[in-house]
C-alpha atoms as a PDB file:
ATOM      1  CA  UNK A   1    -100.149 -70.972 120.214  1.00  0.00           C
ATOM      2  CA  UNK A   2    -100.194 -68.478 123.337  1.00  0.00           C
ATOM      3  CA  UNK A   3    -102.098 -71.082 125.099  1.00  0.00           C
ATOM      4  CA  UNK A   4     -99.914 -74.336 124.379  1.00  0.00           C
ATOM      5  CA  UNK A   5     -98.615 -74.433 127.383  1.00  0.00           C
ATOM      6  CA  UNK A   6    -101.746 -74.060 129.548  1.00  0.00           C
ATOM      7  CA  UNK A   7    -103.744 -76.421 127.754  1.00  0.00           C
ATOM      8  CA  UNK A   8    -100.702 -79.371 127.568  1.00  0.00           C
ATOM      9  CA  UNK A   9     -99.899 -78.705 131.813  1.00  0.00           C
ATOM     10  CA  UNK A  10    -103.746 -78.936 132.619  1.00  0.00           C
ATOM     11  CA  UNK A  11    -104.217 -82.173 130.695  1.00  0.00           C
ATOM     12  CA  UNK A  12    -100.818 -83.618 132.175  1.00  0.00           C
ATOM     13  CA  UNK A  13    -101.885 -82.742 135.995  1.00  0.00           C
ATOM     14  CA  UNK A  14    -105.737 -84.454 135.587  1.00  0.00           C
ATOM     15  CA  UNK A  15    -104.106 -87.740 133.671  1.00  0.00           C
ATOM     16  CA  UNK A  16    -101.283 -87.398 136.848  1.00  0.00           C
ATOM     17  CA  UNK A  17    -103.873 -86.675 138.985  1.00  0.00           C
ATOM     18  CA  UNK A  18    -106.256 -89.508 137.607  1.00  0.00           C
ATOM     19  CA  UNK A  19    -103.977 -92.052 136.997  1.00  0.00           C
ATOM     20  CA  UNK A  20    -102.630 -91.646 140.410  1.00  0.00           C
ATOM     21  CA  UNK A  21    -106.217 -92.122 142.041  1.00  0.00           C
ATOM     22  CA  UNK A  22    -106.805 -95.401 140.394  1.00  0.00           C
ATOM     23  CA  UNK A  23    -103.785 -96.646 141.090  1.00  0.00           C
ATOM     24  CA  UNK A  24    -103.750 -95.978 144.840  1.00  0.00           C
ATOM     25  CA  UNK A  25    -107.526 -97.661 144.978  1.00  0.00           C
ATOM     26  CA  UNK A  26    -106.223-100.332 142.884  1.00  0.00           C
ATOM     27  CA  UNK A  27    -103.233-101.023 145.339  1.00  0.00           C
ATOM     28  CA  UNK A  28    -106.276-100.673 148.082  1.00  0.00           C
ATOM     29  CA  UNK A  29    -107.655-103.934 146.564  1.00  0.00           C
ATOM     30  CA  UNK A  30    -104.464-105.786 146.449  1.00  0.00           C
ATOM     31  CA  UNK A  31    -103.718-105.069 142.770  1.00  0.00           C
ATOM     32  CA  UNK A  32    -101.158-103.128 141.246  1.00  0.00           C
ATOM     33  CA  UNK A  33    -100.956-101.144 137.431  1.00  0.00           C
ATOM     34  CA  UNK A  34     -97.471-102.082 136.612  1.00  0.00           C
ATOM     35  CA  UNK A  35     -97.210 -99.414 134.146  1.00  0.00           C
ATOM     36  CA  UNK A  36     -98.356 -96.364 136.674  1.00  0.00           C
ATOM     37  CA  UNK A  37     -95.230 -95.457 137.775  1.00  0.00           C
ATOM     38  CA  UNK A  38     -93.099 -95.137 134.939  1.00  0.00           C
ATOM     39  CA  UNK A  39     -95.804 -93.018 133.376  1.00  0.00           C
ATOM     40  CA  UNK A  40     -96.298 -90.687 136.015  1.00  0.00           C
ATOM     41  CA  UNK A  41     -92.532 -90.070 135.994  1.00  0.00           C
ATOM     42  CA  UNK A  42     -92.895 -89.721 132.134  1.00  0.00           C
ATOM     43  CA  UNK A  43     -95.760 -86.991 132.838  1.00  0.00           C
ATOM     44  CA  UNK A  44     -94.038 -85.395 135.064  1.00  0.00           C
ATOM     45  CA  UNK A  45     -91.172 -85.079 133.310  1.00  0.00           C
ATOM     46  CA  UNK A  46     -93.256 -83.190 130.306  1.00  0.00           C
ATOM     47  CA  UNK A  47     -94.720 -80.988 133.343  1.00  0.00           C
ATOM     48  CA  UNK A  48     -91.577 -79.436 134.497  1.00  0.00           C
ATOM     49  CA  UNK A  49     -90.006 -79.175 130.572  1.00  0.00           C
ATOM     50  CA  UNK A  50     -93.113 -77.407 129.072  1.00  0.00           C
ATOM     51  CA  UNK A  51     -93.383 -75.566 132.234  1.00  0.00           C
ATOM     52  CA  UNK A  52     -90.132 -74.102 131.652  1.00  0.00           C
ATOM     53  CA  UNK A  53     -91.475 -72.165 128.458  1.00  0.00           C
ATOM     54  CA  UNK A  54     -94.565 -71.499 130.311  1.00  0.00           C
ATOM     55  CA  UNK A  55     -92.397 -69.533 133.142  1.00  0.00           C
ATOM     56  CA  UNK A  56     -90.522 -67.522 130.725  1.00  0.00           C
ATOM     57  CA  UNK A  57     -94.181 -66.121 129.355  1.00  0.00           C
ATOM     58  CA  UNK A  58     -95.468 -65.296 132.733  1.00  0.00           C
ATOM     59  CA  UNK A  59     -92.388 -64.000 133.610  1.00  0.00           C
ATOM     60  CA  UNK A  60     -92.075 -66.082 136.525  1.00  0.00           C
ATOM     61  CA  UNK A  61     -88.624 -67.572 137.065  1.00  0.00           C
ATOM     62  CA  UNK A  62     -86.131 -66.180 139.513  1.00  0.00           C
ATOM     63  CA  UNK A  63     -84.013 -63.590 138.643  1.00  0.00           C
ATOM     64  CA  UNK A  64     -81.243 -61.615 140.255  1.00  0.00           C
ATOM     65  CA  UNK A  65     -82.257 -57.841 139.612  1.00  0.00           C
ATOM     66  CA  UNK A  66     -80.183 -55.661 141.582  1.00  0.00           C
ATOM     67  CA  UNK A  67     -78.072 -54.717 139.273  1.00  0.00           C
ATOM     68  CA  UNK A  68     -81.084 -53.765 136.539  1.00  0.00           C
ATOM     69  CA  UNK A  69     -82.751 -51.898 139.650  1.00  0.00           C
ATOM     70  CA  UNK A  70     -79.928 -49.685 139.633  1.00  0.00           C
ATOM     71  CA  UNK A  71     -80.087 -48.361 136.252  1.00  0.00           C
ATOM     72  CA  UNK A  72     -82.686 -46.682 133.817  1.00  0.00           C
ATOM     73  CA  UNK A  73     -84.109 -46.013 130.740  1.00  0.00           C
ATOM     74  CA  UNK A  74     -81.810 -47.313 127.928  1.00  0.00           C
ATOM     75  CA  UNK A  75     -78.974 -48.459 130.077  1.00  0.00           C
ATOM     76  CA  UNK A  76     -82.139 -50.645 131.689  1.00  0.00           C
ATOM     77  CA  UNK A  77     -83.226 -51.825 128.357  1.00  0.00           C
ATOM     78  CA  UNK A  78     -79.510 -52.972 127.418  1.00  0.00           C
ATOM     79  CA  UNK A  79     -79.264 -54.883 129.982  1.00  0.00           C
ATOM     80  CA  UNK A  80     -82.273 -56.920 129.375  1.00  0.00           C
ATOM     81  CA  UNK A  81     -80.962 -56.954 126.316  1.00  0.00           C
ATOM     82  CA  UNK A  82     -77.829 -58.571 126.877  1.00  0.00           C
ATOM     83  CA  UNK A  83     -80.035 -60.819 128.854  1.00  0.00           C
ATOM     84  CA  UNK A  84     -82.376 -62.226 127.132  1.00  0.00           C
ATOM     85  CA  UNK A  85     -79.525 -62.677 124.009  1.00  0.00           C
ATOM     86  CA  UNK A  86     -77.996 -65.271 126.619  1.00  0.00           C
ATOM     87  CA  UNK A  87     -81.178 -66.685 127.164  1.00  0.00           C
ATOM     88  CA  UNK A  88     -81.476 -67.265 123.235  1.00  0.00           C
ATOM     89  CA  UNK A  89     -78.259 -68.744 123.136  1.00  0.00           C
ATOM     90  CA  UNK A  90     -78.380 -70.839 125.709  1.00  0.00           C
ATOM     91  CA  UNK A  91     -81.754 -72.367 124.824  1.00  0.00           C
ATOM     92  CA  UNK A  92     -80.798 -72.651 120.990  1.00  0.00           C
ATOM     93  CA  UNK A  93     -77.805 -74.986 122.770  1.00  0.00           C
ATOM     94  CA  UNK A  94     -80.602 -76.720 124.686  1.00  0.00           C
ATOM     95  CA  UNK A  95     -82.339 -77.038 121.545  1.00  0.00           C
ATOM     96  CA  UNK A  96     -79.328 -78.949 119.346  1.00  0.00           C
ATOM     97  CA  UNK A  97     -78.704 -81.252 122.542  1.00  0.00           C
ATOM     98  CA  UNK A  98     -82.010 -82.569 122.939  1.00  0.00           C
ATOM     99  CA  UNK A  99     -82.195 -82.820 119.001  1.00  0.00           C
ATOM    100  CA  UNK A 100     -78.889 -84.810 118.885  1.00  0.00           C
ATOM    101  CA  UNK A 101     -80.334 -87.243 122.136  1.00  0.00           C
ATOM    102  CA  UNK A 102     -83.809 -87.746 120.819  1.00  0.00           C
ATOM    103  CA  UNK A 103     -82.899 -88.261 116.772  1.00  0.00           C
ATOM    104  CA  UNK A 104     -81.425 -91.513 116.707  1.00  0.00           C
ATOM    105  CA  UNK A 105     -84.495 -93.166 118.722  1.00  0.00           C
ATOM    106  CA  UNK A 106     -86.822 -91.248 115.955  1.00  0.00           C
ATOM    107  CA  UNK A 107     -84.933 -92.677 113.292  1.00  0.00           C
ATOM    108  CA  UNK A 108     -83.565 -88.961 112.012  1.00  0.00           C
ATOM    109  CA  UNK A 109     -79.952 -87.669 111.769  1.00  0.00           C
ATOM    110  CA  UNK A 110     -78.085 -85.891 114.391  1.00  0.00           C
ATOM    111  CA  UNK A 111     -76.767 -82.303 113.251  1.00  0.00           C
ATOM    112  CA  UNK A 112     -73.364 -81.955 112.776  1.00  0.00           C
ATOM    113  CA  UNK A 113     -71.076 -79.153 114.790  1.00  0.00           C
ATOM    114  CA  UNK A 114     -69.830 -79.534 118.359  1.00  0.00           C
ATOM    115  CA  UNK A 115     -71.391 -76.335 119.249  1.00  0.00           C
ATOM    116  CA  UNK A 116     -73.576 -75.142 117.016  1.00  0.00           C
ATOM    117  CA  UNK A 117     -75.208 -77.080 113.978  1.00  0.00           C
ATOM    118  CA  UNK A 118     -73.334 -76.874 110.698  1.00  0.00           C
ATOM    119  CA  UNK A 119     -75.974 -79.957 109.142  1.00  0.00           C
ATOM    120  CA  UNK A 120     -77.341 -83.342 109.336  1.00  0.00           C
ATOM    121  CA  UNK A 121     -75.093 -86.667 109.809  1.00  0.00           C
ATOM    122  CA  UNK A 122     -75.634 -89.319 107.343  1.00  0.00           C
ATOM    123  CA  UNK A 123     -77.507 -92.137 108.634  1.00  0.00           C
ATOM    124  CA  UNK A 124     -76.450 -95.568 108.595  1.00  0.00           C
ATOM    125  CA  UNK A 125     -78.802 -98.458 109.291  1.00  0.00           C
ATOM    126  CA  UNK A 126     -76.876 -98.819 112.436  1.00  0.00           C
ATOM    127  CA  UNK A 127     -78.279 -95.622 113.792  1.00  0.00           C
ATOM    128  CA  UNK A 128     -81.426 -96.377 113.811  1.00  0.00           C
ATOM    129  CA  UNK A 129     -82.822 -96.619 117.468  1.00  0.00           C
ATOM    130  CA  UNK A 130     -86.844 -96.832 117.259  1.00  0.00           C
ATOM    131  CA  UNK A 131     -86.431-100.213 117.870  1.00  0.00           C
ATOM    132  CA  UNK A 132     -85.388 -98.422 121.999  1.00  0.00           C
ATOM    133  CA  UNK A 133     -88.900 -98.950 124.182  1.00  0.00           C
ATOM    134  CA  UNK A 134     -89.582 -98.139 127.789  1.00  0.00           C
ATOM    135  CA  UNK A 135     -89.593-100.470 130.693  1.00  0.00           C
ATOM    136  CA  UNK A 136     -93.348-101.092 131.712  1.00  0.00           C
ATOM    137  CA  UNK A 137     -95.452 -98.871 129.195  1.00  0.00           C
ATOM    138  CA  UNK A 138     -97.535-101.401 126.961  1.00  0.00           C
ATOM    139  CA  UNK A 139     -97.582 -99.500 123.424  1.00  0.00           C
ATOM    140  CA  UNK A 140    -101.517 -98.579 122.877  1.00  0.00           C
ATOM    141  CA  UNK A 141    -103.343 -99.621 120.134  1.00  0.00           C
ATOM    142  CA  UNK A 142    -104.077 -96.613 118.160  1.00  0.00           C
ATOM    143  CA  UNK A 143    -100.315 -96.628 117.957  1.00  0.00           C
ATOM    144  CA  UNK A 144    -100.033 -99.844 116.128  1.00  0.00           C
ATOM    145  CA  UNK A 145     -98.850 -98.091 112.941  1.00  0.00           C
ATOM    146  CA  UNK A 146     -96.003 -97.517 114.300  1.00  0.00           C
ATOM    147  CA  UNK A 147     -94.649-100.398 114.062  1.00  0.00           C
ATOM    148  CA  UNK A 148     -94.931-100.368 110.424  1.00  0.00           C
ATOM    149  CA  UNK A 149     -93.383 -97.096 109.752  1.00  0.00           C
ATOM    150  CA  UNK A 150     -91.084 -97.378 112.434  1.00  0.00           C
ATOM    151  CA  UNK A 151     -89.806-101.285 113.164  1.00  0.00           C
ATOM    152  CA  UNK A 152     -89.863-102.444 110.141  1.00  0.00           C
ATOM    153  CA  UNK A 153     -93.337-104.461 110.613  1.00  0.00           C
ATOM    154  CA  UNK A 154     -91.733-106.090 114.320  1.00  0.00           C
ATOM    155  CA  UNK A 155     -94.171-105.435 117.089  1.00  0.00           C
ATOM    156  CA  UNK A 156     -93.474-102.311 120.102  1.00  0.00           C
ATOM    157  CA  UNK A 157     -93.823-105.104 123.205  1.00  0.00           C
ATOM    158  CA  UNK A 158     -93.852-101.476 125.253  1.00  0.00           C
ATOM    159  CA  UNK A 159     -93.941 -97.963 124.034  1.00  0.00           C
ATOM    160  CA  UNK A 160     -91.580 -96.480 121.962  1.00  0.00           C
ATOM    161  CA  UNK A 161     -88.828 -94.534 123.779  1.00  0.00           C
ATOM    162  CA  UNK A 162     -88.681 -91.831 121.309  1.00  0.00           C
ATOM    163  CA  UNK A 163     -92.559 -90.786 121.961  1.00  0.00           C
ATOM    164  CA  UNK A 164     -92.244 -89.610 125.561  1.00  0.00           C
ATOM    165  CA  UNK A 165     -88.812 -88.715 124.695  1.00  0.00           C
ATOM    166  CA  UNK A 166     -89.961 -86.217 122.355  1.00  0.00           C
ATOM    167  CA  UNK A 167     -90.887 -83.605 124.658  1.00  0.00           C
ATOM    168  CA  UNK A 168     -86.769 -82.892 125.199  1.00  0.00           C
ATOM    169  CA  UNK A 169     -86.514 -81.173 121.379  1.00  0.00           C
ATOM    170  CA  UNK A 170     -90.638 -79.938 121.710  1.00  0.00           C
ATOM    171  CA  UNK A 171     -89.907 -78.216 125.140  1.00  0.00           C
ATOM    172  CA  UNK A 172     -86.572 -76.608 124.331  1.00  0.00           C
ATOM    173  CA  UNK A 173     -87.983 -75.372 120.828  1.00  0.00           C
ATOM    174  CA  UNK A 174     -90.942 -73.814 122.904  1.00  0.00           C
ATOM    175  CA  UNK A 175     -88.556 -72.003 125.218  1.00  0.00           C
ATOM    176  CA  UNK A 176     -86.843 -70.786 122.476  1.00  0.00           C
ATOM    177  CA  UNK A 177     -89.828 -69.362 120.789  1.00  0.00           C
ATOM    178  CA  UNK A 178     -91.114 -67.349 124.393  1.00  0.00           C
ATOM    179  CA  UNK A 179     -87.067 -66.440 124.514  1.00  0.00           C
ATOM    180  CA  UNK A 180     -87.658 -64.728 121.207  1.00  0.00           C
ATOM    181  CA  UNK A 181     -90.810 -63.364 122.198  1.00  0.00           C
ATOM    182  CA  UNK A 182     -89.447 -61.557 125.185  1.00  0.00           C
ATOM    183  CA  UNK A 183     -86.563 -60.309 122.910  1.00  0.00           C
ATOM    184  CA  UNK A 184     -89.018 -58.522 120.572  1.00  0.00           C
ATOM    185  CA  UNK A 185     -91.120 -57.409 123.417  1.00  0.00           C
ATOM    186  CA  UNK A 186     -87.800 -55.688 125.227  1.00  0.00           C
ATOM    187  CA  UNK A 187     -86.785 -53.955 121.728  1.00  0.00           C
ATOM    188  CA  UNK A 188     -90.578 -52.730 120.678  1.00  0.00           C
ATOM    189  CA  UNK A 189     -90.321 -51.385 124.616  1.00  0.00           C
ATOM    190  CA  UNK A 190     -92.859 -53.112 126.431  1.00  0.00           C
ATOM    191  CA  UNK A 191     -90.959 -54.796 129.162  1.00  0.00           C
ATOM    192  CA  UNK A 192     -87.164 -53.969 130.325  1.00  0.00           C
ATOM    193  CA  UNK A 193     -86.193 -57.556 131.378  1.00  0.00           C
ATOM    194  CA  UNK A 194     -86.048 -60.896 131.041  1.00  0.00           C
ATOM    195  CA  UNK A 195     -87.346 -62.573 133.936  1.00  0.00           C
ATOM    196  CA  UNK A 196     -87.387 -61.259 137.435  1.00  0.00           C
ATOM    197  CA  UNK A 197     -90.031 -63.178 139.865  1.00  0.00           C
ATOM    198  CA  UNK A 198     -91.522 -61.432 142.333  1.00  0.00           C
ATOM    199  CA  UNK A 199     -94.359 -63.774 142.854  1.00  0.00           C
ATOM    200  CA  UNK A 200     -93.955 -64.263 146.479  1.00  0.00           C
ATOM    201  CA  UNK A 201     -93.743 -60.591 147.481  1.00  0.00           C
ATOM    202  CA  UNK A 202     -96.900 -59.967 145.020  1.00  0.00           C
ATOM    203  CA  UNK A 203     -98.719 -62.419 146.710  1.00  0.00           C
ATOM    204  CA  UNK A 204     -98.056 -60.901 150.426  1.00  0.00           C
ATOM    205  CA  UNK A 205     -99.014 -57.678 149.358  1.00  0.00           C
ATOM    206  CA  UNK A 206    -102.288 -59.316 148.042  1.00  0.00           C
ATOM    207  CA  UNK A 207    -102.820 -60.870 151.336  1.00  0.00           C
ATOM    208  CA  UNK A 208    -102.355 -57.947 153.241  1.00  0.00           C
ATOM    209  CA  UNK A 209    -104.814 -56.091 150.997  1.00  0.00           C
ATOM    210  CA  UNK A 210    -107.122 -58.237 151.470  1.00  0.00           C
ATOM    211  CA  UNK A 211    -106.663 -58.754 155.600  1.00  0.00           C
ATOM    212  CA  UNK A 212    -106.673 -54.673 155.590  1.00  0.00           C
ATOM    213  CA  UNK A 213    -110.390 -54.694 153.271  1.00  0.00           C
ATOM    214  CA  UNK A 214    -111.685 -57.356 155.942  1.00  0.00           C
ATOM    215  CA  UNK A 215    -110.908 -55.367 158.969  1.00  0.00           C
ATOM    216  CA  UNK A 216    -112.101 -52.173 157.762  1.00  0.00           C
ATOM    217  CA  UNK A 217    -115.037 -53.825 157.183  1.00  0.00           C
ATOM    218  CA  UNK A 218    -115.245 -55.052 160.394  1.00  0.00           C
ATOM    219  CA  UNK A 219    -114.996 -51.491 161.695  1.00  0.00           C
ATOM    220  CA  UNK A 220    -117.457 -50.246 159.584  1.00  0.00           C
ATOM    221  CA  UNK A 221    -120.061 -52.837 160.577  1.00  0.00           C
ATOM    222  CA  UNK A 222    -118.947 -52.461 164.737  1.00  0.00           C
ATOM    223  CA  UNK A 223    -119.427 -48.664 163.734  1.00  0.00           C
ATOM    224  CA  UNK A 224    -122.762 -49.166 162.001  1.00  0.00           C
ATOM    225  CA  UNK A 225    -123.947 -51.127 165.312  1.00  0.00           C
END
């Protein structure tokens, strides 16, 4: 589980990667894989929502922290506190909205509540959406028994929508989860906020370590000579 993310955004960047190799050096040769597009954007789209989650666990999206910079110790951790409570909240709404878009094309109930859930809708026949595909995506074979659980025996001409749409209620349950995580870490008193990248200026400083190791070894080899 604390590698989900990892794994799932190193498989979607080689089948990007790969996909959009053979597709350029089938172009080359005056073909064209119709369906290349639609899936990189589908890919892609799964890369940036799982990466989300990722960014919370690495602590690497931007945050404002002048305002925690100017405070310490418990007034520090409250803050984070506060924080990362909005964080939950706002995620757990991120959650019940991409429930409440993908249900209907997997056949399940939307919950109930404007805001927050208060239950399941009853389903009608004319909810039902799994009969929804993409544009260009053929369906692939090992997915044939789908169409028996899911259309009512009619053939998927194309993928069904509600596959790459499920990464909308996947991802925002994931970011959820690291949201929770970094709650329980703040309270138990091993960090003292949310997120607060400073990637870039981390990197610089590595650079310039490294630049100032080079040229004293430089020196010390002119010296040596």
């Amino acid at each position: 589980m604390d590698r989900i993310e990892e794994s799932v955004i190193a498989l979607i960047l080689g089948l990007m990667t790969v996909l959009a190799f053979v597709n350029v050096i089938v172009r080359k040769s005056g073909g064209n894989i119709l369906w290349a597009k639609e899936t990189l954007v589908f890919l892609f789209a799964w890369l940036v929502l799982i990466g989300a989650s990722y960014a919370v666990k690495k602590g690497a999206h931007l945050g404002v922290d002048v305002v925690v910079n100017m405070v310490h110790g418990q007034k520090r951790r409250a803050l984070g506190l506060v924080a990362v409570l909005i964080c939950i909240i706002y995620s757990f709404l991120l959650l019940k909205g991409a429930w409440d878009y993908w249900a209907n094309f997997a056949n399940l109930p939307q919950t109930t509540g404007r805001v927050f859930p208060t239950g399941f809708q009853e389903m009608k026949p004319t909810d039902y959406r799994s009969w929804y595909i993409v544009n260009d995506v053929p369906n692939p074979w090992f997915l044939g028994w789908l169409e028996g659980a899911m259309n009512y025996g009619d053939p998927y001409d194309k993928l069904p929508r509600f596959i790459p749409y499920m990464v909308l209620p996947a991802s925002m349950a994931l970011l959820l989860f690291r949201f929770i995580q970094s709650a329980l870490a703040m309270f138990a008193g091993k960090i003292d906020r949310v997120v607060a990248s400073h990637e870039v200026e981390d990197e610089i400083e590595e650079v310039r370590e490294r630049l100032g190791a080079a040229m004293d070894g430089e020196t010390d080899a002119g010296s040596a000579k």
